[in-house]
Protein backbone atom coordinates (compact mmCIF):
# COMPACT_ATOMS: atom_id res chain seq x y z
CA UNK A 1 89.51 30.89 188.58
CA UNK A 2 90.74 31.80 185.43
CA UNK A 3 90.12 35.40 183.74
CA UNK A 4 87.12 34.60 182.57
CA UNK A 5 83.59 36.51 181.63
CA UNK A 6 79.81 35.44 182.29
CA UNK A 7 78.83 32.05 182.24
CA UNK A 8 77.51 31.50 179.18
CA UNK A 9 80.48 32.64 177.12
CA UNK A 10 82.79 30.06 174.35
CA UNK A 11 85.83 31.25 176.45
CA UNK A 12 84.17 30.01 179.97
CA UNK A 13 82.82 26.76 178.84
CA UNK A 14 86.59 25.58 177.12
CA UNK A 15 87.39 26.80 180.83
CA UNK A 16 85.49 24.70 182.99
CA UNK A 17 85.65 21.59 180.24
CA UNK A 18 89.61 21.32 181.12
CA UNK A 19 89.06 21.40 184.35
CA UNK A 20 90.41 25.18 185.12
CA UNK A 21 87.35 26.46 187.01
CA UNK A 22 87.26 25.25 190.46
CA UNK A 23 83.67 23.55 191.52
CA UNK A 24 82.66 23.66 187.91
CA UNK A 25 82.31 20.53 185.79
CA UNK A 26 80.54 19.48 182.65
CA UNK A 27 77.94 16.63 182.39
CA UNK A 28 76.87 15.19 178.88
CA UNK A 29 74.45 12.85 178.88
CA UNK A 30 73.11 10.75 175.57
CA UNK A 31 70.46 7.73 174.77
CA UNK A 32 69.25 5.67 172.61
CA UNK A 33 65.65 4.05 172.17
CA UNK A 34 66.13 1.39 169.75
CA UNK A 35 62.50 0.50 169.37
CA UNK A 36 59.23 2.48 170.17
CA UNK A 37 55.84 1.31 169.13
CA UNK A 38 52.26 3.29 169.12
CA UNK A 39 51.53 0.58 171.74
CA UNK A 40 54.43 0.82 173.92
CA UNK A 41 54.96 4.88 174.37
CA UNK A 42 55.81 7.00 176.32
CA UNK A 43 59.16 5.22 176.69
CA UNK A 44 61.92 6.58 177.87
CA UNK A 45 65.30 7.54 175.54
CA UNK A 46 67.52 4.78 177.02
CA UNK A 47 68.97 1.60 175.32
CA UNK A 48 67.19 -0.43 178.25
CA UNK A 49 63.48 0.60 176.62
CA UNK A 50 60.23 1.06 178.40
CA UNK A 51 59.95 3.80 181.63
CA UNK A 52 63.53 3.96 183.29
CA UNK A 53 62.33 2.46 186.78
CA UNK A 54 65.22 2.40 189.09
CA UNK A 55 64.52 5.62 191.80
CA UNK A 56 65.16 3.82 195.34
CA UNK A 57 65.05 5.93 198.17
CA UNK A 58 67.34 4.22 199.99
CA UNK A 59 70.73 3.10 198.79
CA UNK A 60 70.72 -0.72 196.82
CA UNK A 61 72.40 -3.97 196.58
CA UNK A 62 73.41 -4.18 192.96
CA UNK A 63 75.03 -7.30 190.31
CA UNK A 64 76.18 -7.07 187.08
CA UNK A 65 75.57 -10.27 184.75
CA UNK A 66 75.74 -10.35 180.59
CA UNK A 67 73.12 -12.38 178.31
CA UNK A 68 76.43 -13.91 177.10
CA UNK A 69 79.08 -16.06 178.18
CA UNK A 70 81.78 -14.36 176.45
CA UNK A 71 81.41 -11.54 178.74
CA UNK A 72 83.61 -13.26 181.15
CA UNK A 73 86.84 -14.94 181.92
CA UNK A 74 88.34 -15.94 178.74
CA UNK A 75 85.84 -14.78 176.72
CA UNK A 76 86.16 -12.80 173.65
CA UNK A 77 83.85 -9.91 174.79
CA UNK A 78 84.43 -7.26 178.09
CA UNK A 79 86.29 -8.33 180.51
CA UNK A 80 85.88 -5.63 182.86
CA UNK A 81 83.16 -2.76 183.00
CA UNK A 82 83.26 1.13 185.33
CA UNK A 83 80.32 1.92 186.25
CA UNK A 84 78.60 5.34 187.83
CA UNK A 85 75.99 6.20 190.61
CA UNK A 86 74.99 7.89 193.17
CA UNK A 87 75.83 6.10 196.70
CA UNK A 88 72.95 6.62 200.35
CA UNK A 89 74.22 9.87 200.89
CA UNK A 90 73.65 10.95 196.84
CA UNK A 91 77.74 11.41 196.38
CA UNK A 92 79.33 10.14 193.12
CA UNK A 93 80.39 6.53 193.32
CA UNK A 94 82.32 4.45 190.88
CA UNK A 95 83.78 1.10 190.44
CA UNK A 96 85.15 -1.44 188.79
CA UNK A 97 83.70 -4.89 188.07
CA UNK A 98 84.80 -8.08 186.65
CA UNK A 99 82.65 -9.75 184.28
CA UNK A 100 81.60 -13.93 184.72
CA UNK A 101 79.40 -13.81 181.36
CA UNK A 102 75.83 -15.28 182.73
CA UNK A 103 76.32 -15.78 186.64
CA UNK A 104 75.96 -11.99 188.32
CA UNK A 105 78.74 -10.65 190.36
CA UNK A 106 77.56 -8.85 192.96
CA UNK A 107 79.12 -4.60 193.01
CA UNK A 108 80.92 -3.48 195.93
CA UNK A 109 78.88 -0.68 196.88
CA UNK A 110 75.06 0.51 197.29
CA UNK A 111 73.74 2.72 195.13
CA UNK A 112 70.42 5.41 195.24
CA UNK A 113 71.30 6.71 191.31
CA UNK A 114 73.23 4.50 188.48
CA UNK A 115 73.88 6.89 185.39
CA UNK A 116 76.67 5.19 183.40
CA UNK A 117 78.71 2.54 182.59
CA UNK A 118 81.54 1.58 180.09
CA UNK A 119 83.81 -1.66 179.08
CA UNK A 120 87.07 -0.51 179.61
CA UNK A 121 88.70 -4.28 178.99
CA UNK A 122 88.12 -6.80 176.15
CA UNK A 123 88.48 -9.77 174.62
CA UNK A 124 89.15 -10.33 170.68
CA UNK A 125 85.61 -9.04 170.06
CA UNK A 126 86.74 -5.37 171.33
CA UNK A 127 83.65 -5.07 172.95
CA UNK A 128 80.74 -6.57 175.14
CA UNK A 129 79.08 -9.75 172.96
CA UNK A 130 75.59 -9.34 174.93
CA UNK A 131 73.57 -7.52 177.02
CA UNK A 132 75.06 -6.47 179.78
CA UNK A 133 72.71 -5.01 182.77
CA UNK A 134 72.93 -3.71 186.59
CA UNK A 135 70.00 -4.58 188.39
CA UNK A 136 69.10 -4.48 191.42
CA UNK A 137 69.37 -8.05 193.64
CA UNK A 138 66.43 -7.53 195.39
CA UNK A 139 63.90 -6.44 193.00
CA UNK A 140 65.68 -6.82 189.77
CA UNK A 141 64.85 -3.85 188.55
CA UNK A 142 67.52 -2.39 185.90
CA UNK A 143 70.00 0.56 186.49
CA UNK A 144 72.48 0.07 183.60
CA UNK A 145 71.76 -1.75 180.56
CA UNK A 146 74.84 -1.96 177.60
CA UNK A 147 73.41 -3.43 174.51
CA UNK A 148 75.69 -5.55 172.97
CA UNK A 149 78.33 -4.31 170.98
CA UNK A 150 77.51 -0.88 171.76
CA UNK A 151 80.38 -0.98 175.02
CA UNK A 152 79.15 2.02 177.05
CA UNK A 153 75.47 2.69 178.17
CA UNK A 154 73.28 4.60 175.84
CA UNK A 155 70.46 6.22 178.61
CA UNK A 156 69.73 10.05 178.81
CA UNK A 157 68.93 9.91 182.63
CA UNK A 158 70.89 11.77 185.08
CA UNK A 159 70.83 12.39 188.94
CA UNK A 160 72.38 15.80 190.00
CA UNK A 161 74.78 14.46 192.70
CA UNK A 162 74.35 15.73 196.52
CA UNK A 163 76.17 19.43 197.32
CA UNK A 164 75.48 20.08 193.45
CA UNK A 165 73.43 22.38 191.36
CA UNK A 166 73.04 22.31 187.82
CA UNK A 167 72.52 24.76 184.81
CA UNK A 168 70.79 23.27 181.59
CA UNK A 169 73.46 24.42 178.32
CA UNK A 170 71.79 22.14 175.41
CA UNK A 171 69.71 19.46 174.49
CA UNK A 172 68.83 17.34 171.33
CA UNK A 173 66.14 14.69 169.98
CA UNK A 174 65.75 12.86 166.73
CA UNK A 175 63.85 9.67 165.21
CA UNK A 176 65.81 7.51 163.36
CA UNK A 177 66.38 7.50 159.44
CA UNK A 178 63.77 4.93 159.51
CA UNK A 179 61.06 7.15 159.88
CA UNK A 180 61.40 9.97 156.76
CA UNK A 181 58.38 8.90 155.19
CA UNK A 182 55.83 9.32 158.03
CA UNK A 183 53.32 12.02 157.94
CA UNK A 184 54.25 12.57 161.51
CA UNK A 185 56.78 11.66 164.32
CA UNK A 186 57.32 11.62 168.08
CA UNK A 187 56.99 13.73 171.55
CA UNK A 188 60.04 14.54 173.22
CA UNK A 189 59.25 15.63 176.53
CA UNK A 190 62.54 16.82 178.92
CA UNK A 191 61.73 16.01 182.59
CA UNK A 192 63.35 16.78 186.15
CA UNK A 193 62.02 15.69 189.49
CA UNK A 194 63.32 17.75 192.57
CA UNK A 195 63.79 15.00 194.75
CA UNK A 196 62.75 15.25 198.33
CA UNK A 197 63.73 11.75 198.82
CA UNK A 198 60.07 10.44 199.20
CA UNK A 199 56.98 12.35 196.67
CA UNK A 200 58.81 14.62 194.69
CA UNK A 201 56.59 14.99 191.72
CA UNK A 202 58.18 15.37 187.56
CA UNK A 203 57.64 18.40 186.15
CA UNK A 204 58.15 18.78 181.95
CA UNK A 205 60.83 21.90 181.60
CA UNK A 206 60.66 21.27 177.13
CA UNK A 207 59.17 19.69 174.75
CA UNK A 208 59.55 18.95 170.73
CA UNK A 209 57.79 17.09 168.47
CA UNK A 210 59.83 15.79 165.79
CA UNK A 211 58.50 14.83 162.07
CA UNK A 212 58.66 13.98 158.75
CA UNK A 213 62.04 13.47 156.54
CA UNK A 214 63.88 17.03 157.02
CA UNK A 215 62.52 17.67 160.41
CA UNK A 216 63.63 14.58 161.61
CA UNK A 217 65.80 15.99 164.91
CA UNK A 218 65.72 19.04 167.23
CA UNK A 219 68.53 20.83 169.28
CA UNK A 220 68.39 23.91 171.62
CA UNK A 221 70.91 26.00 173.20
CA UNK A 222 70.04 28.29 175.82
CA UNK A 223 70.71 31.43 175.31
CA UNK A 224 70.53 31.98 178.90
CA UNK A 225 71.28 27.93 180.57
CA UNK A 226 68.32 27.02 182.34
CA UNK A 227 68.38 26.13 185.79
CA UNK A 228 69.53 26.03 188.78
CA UNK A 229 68.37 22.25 189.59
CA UNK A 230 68.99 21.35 192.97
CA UNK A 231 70.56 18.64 194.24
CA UNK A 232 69.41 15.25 193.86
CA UNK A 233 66.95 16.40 190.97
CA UNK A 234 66.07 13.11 188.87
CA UNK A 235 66.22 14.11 185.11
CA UNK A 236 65.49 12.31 182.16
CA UNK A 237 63.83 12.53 178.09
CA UNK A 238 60.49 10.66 177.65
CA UNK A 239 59.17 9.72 174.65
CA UNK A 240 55.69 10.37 174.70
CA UNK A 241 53.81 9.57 171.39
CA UNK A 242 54.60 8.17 168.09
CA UNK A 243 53.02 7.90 165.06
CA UNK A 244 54.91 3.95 163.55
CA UNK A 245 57.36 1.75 165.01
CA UNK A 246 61.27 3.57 164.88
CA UNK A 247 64.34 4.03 167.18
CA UNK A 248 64.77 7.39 169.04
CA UNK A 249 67.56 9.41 170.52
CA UNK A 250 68.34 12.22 172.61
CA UNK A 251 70.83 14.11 175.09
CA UNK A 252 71.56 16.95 177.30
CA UNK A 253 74.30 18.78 178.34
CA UNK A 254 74.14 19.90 182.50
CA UNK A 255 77.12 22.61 183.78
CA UNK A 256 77.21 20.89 187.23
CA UNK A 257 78.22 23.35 189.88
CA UNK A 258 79.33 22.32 193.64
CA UNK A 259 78.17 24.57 197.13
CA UNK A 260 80.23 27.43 197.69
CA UNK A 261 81.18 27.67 194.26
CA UNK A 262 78.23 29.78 192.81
């Protein structure tokens, strides 16, 4: 470990974000909510909208498919897409898919978490033309969801990974521009679930409401990062209440720390 002082210093951070502190890593999570409504809150901030719904307790089947066929062979939008997750004994798992546009192509492994996913090949669009969602085959419920054009998921919802513990460093929220003229705004409620694989219940560790033109986002930074989260803790930004119809977004920055490295 480098010569380095408590935690929550500039110096250690710039540290551990180049990869010079053994066991340490950073995790920055962001999302988007394109479209809340007074009659569809709480939602959760993800591009995906509604409650985030994929928690399995046992590890899935998943397939990839777009909304368009120019996600695909010969198409003009991605061609090939990494994903993130979490695999039946909660260890990081990635991959790499190849797109078919409409027909789903089924991913190599199982997953308990999905967390993120990016185009990393395209056609002469640059990016993915649709939709582009991870569901699972059995129940179709959605893991991943890239809106088009946006070529990288937009969902603050996280999984700390097995033999992990986290630290919370910062957070933000904000309602779009959209919104400056409203006498009020939305909830932001930051949740975690301690999983114990079967009941664990949510439990709200911040919240922020957000209004009017000028007051229109929030961020903290812990003067102290919050935490430790234990392994396998669920973790996510719900949007509880708001006052008109807008887009929301938020994020959260986690210094992930592995066993035997506290």
């Amino acid at each position: 470990m480098p010569n380095v002082n408590y935690m929550g210093s500039t110096n250690f951070l710039i540290e551990v974000a180049k990869g010079k502190v053994a066991g340490h890593s950073f995790v920055n999570k962001f999302g988007h909510n394109p479209t809340i409504t007074t009659a569809t809150d709480p939602e959760d901030v993800w591009a995906g909208g509604g409650i985030y719904a994929f928690y399995p307790t046992s590890a899935q089947a998943m397939e990839i498919v777009s909304s368009s066929t120019e996600d695909g062979p010969g198409g003009t939008g991605a061609l090939t897409v990494f994903v993130y997750g979490l695999n039946e004994d909660w260890e990081e798992t990635t991959e790499t898919l190849t797109m078919n546009g409409t027909t789903p192509v089924p991913l190599t492994n199982t997953y308990r978490r999905m967390y993120r996913a990016f185009a990393i090949t395209a056609g002469s669009n640059e990016t993915n033309v649709g939709n582009i969602t991870v569901r699972d085959t059995g129940t179709s419920t959605t893991a991943i969801y890239i809106a088009a054009g946006d070529g990288q998921t937009q969902q603050a919802i996280y999984t700390i990974p097995g033999g992990h513990r986290a630290w919370f460093v910062k957070g933000y929220v904000g309602v779009s521009s959209s919104a400056k003229n409203l006498a009020n705004g939305a909830v932001f409620k930051w949740k975690v679930r301690p999983n114990n694989g079967v009941n664990g219940a949510w439990q709200v560790k911040g919240q922020i409401e957000c209004i009017n033109y000028g007051s229109s986002w929030f961020q903290y930074e812990y003067g102290i990062p919050a935490g430790p989260l234990p392994e396998k803790t669920d973790i996510r930004i719900e949007c509880t209440e708001v006052s008109d119809t807008f887009g929301v977004v938020g994020g959260f920055d986690l210094l992930l720390v592995k066993e035997g490295y506290e």
